[in-house]
C-alpha atoms as a PDB file:
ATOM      1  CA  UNK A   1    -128.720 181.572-104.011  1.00  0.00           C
ATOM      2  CA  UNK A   2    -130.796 181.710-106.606  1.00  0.00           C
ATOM      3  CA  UNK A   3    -131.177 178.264-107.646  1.00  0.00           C
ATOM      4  CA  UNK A   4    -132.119 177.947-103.884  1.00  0.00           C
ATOM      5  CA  UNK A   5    -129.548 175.308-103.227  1.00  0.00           C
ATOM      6  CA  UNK A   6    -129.823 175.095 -99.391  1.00  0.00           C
ATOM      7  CA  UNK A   7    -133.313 173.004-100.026  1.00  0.00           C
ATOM      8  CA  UNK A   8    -130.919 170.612-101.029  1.00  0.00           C
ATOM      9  CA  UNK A   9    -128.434 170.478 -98.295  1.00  0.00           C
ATOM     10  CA  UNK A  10    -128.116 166.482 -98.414  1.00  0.00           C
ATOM     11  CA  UNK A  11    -128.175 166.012-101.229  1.00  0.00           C
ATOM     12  CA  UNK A  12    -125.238 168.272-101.979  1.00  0.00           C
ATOM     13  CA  UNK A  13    -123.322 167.038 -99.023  1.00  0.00           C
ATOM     14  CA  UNK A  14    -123.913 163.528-100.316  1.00  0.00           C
ATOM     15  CA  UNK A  15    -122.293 164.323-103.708  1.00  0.00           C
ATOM     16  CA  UNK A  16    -119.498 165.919-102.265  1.00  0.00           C
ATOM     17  CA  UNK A  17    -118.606 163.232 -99.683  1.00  0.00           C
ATOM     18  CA  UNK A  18    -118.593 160.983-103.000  1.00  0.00           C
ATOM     19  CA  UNK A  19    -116.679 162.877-105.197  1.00  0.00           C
ATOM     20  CA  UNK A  20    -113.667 163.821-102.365  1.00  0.00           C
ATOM     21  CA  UNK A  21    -113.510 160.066-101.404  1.00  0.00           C
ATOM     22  CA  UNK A  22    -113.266 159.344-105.787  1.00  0.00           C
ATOM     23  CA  UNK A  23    -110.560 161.912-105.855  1.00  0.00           C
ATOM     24  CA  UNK A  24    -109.113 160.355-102.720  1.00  0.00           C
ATOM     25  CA  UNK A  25    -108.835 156.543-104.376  1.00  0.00           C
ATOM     26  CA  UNK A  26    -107.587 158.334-107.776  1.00  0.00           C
ATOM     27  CA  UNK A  27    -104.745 160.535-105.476  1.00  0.00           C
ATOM     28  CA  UNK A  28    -103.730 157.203-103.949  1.00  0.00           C
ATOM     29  CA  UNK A  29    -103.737 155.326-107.108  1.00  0.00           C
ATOM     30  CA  UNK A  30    -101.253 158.240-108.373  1.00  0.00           C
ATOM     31  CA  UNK A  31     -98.860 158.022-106.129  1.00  0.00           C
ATOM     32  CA  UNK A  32     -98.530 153.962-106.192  1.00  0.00           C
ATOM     33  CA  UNK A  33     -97.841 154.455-109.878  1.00  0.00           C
ATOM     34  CA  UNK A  34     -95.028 157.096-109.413  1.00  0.00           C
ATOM     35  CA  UNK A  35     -93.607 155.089-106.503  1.00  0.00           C
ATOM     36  CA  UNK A  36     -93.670 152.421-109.312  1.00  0.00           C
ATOM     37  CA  UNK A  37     -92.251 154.244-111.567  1.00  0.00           C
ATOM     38  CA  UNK A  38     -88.774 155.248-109.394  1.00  0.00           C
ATOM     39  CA  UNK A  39     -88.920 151.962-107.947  1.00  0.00           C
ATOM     40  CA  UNK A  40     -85.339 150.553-109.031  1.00  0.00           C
ATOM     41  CA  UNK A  41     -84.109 146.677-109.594  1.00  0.00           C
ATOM     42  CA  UNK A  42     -80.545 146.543-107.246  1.00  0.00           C
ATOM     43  CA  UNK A  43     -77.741 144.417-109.184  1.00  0.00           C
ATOM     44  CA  UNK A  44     -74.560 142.984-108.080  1.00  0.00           C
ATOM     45  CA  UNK A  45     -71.416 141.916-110.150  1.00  0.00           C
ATOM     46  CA  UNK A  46     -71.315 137.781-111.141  1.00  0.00           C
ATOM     47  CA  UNK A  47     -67.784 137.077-111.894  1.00  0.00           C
ATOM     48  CA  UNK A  48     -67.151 140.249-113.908  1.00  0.00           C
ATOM     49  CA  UNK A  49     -69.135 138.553-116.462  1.00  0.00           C
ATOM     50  CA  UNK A  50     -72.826 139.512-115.718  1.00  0.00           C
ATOM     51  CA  UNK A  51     -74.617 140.732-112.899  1.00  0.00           C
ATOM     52  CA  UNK A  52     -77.222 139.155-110.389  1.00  0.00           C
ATOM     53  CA  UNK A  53     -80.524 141.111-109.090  1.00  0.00           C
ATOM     54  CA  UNK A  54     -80.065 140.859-105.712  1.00  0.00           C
ATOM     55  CA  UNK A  55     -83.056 142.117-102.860  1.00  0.00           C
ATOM     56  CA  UNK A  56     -85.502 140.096-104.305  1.00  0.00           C
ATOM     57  CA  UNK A  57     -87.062 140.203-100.920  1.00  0.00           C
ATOM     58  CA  UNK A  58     -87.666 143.792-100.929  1.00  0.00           C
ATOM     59  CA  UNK A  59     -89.119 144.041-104.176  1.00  0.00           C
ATOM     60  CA  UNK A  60     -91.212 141.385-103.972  1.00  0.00           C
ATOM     61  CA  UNK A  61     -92.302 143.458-100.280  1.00  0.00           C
ATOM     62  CA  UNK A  62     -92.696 146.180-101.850  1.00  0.00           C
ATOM     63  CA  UNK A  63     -95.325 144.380-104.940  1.00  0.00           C
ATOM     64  CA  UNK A  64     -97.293 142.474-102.369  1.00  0.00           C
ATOM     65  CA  UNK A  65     -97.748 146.259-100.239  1.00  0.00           C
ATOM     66  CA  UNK A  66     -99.009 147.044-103.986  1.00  0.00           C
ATOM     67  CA  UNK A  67    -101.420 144.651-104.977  1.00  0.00           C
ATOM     68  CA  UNK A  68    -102.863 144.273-101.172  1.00  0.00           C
ATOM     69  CA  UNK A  69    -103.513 148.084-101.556  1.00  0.00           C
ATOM     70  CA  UNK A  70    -104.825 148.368-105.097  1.00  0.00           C
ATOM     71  CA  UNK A  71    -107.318 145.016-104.000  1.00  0.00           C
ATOM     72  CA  UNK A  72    -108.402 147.045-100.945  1.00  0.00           C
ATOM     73  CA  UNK A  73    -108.839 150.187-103.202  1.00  0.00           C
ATOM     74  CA  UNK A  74    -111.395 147.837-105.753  1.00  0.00           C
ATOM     75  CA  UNK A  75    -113.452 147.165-102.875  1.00  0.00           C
ATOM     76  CA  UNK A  76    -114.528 150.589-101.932  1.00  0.00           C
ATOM     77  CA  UNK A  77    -117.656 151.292-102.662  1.00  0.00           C
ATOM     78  CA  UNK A  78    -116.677 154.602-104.344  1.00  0.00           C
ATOM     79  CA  UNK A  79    -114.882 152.914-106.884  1.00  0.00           C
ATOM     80  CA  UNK A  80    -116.336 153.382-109.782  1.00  0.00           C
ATOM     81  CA  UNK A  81    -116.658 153.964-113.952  1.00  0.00           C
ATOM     82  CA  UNK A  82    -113.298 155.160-115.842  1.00  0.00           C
ATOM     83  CA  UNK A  83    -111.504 155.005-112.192  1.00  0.00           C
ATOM     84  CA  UNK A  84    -112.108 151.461-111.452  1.00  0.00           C
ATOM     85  CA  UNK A  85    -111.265 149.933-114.689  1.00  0.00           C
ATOM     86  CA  UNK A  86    -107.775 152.339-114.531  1.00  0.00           C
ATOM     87  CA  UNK A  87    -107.475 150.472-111.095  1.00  0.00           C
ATOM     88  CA  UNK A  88    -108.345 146.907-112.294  1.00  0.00           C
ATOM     89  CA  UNK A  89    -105.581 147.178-115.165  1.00  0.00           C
ATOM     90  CA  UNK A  90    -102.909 148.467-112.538  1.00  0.00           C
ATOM     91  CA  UNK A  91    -103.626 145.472-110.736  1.00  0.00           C
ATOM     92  CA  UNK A  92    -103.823 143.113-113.735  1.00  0.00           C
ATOM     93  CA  UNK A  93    -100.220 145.175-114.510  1.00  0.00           C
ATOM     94  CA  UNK A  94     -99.037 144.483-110.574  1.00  0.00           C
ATOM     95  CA  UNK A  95     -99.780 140.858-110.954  1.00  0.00           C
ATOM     96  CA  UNK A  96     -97.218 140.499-114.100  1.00  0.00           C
ATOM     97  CA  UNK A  97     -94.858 142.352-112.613  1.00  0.00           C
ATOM     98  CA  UNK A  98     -94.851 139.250-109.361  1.00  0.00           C
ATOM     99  CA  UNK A  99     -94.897 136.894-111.839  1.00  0.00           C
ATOM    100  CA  UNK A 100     -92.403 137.888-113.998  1.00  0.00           C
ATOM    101  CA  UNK A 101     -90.518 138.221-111.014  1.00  0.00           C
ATOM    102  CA  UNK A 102     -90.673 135.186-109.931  1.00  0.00           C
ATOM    103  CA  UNK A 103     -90.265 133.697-112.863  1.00  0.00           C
ATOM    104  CA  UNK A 104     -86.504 136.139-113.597  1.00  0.00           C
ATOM    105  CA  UNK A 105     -85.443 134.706-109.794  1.00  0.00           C
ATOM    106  CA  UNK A 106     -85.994 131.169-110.564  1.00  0.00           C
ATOM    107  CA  UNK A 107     -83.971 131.347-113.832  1.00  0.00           C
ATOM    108  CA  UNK A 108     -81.120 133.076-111.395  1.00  0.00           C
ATOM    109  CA  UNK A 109     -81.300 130.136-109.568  1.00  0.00           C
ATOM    110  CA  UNK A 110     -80.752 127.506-111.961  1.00  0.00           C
ATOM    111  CA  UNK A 111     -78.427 129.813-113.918  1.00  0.00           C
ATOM    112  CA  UNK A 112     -76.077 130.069-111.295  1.00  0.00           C
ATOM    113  CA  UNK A 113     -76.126 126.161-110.603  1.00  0.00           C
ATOM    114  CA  UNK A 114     -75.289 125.224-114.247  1.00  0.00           C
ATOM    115  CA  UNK A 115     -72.969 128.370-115.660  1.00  0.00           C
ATOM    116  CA  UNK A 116     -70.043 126.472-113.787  1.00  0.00           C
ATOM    117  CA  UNK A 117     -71.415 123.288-115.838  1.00  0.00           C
ATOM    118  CA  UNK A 118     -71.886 124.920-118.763  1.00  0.00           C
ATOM    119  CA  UNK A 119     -68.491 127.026-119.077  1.00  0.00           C
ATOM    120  CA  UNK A 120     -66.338 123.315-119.420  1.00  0.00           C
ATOM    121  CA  UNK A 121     -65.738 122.166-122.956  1.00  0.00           C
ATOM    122  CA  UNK A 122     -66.015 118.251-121.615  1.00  0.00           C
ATOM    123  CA  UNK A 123     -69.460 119.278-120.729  1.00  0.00           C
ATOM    124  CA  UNK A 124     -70.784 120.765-123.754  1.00  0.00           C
ATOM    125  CA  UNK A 125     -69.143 117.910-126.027  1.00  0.00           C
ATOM    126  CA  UNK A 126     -71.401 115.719-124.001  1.00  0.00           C
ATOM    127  CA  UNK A 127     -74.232 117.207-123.839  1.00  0.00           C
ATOM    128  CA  UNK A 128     -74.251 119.273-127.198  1.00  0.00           C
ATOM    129  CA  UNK A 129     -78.307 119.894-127.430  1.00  0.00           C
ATOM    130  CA  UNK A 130     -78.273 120.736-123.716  1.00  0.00           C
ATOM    131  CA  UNK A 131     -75.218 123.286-124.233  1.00  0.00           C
ATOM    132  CA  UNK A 132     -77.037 124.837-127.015  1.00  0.00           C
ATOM    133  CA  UNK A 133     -80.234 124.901-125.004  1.00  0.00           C
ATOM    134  CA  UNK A 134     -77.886 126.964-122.000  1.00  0.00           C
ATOM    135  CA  UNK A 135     -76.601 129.430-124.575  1.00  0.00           C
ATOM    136  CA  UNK A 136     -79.618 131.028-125.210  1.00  0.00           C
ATOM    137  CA  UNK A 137     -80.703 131.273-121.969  1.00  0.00           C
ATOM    138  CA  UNK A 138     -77.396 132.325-120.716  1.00  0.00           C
ATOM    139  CA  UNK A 139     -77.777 134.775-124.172  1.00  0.00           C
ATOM    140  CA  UNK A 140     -81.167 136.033-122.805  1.00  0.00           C
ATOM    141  CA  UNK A 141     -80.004 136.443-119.143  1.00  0.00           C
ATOM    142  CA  UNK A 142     -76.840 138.358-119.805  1.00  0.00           C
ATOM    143  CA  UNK A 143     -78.572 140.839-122.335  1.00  0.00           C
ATOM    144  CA  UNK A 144     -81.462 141.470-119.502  1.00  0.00           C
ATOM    145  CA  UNK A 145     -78.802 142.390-116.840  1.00  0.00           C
ATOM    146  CA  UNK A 146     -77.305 144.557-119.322  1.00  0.00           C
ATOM    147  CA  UNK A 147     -80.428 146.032-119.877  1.00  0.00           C
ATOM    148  CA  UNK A 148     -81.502 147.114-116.288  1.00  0.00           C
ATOM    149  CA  UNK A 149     -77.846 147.762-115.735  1.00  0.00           C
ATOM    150  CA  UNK A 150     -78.584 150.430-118.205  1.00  0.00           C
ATOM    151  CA  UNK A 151     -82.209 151.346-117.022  1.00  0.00           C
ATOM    152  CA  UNK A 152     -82.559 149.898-113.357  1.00  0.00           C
ATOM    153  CA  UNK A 153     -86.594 150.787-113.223  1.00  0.00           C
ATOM    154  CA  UNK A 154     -88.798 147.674-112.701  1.00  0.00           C
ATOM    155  CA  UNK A 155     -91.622 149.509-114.917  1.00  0.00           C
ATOM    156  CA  UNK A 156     -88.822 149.895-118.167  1.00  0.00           C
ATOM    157  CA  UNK A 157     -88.345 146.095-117.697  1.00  0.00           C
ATOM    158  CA  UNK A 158     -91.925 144.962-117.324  1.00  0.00           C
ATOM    159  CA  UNK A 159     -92.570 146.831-120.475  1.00  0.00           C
ATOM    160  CA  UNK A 160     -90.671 145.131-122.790  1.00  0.00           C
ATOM    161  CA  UNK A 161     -93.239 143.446-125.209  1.00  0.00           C
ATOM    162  CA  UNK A 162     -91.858 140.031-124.759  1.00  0.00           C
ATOM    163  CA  UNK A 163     -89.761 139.981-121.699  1.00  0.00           C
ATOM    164  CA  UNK A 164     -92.383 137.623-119.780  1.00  0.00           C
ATOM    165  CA  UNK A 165     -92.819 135.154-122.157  1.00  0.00           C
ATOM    166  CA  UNK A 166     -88.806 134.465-123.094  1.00  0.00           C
ATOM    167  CA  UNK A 167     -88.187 133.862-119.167  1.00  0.00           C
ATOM    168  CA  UNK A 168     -90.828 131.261-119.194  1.00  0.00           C
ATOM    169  CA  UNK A 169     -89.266 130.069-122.208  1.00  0.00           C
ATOM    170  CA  UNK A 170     -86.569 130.015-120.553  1.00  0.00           C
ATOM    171  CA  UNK A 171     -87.363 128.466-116.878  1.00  0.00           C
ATOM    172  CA  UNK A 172     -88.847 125.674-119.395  1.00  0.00           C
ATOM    173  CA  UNK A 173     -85.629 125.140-120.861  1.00  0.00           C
ATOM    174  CA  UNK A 174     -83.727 125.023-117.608  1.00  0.00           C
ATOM    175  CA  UNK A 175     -86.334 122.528-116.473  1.00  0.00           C
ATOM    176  CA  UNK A 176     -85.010 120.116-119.495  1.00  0.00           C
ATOM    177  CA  UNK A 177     -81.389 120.560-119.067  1.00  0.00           C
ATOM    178  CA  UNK A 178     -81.464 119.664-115.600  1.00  0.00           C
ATOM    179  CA  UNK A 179     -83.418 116.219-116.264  1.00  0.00           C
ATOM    180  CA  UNK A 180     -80.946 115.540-119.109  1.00  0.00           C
ATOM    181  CA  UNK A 181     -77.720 116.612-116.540  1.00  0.00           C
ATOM    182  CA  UNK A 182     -79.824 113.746-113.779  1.00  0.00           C
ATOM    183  CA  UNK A 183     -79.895 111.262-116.553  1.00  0.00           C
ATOM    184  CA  UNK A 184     -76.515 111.928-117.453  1.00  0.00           C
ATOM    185  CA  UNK A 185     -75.328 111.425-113.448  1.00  0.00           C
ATOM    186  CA  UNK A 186     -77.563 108.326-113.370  1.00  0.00           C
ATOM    187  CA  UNK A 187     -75.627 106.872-116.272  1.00  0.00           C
ATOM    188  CA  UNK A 188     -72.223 107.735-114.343  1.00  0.00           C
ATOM    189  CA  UNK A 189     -73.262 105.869-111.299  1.00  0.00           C
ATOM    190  CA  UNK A 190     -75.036 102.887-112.837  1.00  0.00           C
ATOM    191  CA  UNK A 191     -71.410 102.094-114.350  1.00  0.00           C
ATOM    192  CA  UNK A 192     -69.655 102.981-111.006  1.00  0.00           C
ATOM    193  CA  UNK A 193     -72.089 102.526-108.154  1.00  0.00           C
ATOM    194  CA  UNK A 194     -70.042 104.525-105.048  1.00  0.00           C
ATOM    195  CA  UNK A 195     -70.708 107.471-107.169  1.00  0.00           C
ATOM    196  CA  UNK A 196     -74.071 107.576-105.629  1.00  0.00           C
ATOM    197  CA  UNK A 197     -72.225 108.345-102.045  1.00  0.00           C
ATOM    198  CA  UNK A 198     -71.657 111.861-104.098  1.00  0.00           C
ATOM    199  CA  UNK A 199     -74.074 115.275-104.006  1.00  0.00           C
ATOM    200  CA  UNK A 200     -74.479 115.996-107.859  1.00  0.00           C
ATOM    201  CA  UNK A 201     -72.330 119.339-107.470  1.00  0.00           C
ATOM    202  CA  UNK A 202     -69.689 117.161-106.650  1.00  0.00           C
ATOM    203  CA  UNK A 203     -69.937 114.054-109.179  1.00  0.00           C
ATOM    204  CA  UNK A 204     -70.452 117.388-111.917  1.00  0.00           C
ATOM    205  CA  UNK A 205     -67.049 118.844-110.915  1.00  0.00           C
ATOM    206  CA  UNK A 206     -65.593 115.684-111.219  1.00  0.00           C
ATOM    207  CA  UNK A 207     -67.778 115.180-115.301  1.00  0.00           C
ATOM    208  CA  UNK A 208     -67.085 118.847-116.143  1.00  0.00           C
ATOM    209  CA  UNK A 209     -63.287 118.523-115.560  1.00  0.00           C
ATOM    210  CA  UNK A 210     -62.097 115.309-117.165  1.00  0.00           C
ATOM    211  CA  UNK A 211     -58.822 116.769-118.196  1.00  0.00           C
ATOM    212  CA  UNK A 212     -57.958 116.810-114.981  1.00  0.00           C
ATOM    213  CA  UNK A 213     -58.578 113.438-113.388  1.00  0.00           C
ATOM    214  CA  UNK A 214     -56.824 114.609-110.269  1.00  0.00           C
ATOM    215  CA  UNK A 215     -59.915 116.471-109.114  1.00  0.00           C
ATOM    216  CA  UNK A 216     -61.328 113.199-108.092  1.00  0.00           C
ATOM    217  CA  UNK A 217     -59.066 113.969-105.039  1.00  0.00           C
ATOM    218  CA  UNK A 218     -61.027 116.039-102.698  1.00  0.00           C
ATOM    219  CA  UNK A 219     -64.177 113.280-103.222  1.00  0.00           C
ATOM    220  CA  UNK A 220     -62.068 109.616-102.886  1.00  0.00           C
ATOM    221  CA  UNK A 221     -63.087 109.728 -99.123  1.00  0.00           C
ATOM    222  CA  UNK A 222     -66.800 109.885 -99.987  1.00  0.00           C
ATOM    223  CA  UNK A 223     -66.560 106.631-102.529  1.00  0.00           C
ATOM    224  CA  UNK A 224     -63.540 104.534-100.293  1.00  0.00           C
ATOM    225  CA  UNK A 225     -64.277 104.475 -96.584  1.00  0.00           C
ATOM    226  CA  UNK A 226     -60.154 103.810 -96.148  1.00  0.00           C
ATOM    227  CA  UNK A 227     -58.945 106.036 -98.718  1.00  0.00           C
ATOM    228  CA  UNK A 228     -58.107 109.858 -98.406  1.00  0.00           C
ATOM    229  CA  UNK A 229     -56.476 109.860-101.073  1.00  0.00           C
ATOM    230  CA  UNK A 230     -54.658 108.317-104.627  1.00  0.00           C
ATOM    231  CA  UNK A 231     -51.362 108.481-105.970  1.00  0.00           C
ATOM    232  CA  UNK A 232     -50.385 109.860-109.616  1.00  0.00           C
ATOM    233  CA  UNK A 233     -47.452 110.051-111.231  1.00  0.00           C
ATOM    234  CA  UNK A 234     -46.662 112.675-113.683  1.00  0.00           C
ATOM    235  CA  UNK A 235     -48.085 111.070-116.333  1.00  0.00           C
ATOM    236  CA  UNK A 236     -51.678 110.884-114.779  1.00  0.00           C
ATOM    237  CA  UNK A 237     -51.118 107.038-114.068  1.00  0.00           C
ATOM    238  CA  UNK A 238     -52.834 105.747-110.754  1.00  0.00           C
ATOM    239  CA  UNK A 239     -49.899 104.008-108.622  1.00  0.00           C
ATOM    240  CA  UNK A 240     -51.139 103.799-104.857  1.00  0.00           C
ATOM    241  CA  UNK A 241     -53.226 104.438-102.419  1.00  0.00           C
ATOM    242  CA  UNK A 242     -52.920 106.604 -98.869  1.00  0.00           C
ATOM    243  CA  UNK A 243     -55.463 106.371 -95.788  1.00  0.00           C
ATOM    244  CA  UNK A 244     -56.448 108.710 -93.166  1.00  0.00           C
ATOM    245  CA  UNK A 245     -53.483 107.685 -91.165  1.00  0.00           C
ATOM    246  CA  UNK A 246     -51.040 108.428 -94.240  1.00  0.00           C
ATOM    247  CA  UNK A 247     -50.650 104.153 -94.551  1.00  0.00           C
ATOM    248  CA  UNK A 248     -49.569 104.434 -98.376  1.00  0.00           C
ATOM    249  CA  UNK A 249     -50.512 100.805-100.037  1.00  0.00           C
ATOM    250  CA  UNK A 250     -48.885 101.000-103.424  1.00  0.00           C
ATOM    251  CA  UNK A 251     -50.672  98.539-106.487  1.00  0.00           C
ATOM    252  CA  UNK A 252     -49.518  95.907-108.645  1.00  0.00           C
ATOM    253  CA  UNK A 253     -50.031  97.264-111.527  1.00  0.00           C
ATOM    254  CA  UNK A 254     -50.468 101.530-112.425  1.00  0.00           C
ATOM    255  CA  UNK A 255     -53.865 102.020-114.398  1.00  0.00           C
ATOM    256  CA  UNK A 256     -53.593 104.624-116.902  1.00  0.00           C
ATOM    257  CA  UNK A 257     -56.683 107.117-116.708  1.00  0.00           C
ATOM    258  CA  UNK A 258     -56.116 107.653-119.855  1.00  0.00           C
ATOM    259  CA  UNK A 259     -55.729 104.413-121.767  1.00  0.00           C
ATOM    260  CA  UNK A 260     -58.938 103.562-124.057  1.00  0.00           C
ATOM    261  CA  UNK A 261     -62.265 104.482-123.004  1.00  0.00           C
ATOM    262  CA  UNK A 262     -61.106 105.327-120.102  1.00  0.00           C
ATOM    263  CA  UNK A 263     -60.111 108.609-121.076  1.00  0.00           C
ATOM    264  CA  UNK A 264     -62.947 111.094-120.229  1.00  0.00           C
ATOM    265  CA  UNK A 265     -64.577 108.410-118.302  1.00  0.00           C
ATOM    266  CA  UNK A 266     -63.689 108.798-115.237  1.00  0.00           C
ATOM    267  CA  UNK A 267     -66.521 105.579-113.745  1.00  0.00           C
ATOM    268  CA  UNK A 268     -63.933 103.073-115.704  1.00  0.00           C
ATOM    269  CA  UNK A 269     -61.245 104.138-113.950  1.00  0.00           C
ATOM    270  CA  UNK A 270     -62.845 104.436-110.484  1.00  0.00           C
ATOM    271  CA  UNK A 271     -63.765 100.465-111.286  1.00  0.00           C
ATOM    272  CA  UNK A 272     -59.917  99.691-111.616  1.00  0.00           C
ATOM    273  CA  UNK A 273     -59.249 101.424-108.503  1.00  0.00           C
ATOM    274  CA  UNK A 274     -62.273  99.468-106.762  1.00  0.00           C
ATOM    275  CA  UNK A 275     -60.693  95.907-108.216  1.00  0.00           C
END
């Protein structure tokens, strides 16, 4: 009253319109953080050996209902001073979050694919660089799930100073040990060419297993049109031959799968079978 306020009715009203939509962006801001901050990463068992995130879909929902929000937020025209640069660096922090992410679900991906590789012996003899490559990624993936097995909260795992940069690391490594694994299958079926009639998962659980040549079983269909199947004897020698029908068609002579090279090689072998 006695400043004589009510000359300056708009004014007033003006400033107070500003400062309750301000407090409104900065309310809203404070609740996407705590939802953030309760927001939990769901894991299910691998094997008994690790775990898997699983719901990717959800949290990658419930990101995108983020940073559509906090971009929507920016663009009000009361957002300003210490308010909009706390807003820009929860976006800048919502964007690592998706790409870190994405970049955790890929490495699930091609972890899953090549643990079953990985975990034979023939394998890593092979491929000894490659192996050695896995094992740190499989290292660094079994030591995350333990991690948000422990604390499940996306914001404790985005946190962690490095976390972003060793899955990229990582994705990168993947990347290599899958071109080495193609090269490795193109070798296989330049020497034996009806190995190309065979997805790579199944030519690799034929490579990965080459103490047991009788795995080549469940595949002889795919490489002979006429045979089901091939007949060993209980020394692992090769003896005959059975179709669909069950016509068995013994050979001449028994090839030994494990005479020479031909032991661990199972494309030499094949080649004999072929002749």
């Amino acid at each position: 009253m006695d400043l004589d306020l009510y000359q300056f009715t708009e004014e007033i009203e003006e400033i107070a319109m500003r400062a309750e939509k301000k407090w409104s962006l900065a309310q809203k801001l404070k609740v996407m953080k705590e939802e953030m901050k309760v927001f939990q990463l769901q894991q299910a068992d691998y094997k008994g050996i690790t775990f898997l995130i699983r719901g990717f879909d959800e949290v990658n929902a419930k990101l995108d209902d983020q940073i559509v929000g906090t971009q929507a937020m920016l663009g009000s025209s009361f957002m300003k001073g210490r308010l909009k640069s706390e807003t820009k660096n929860w976006e800048t922090k919502l964007n690592n979050m998706s790409e870190l992410m994405e970049q955790i679900l890929k490495v699930q991906r091609t972890w899953m694919y090549l643990e079953p590789i990985f975990s034979s012996g023939d394998i890593m003899n092979t491929m000894p660089l490659e192996g050695k490559m896995f094992n740190q990624v499989d290292t660094l993936w079994k030591t995350t799930m333990k991690g948000i097995e422990e604390e499940p909260c996306i914001m404790d795992l985005v946190e962690k100073e490095t976390i972003s940069a060793q899955f990229i690391k990582a994705n990168e490594d993947l990347d290599k040990i899958q071109k080495s694994l193609s090269d490795y299958l193109e070798q296989k079926r330049l020497v034996f060419a009806r190995f190309f009639f065979l997805a790579n998962e199944d030519l690799l659980q034929i490579l990965a297993q080459t103490k047991n040549p009788r795995l080549v079983q469940a595949h002889m269909d795919k490489c002979f049109e006429g045979i089901q199947k091939i007949q060993f004897d209980e020394k692992d020698c090769v003896y005959g031959m059975i179709s669909a029908e069950q016509e068995i068609v013994g050979f001449l002579k028994k090839i030994d799968v494990n005479e020479g090279d031909k032991k661990g090689n199972v494309e030499k072998w094949m080649l004999e079978i072929e002749a």
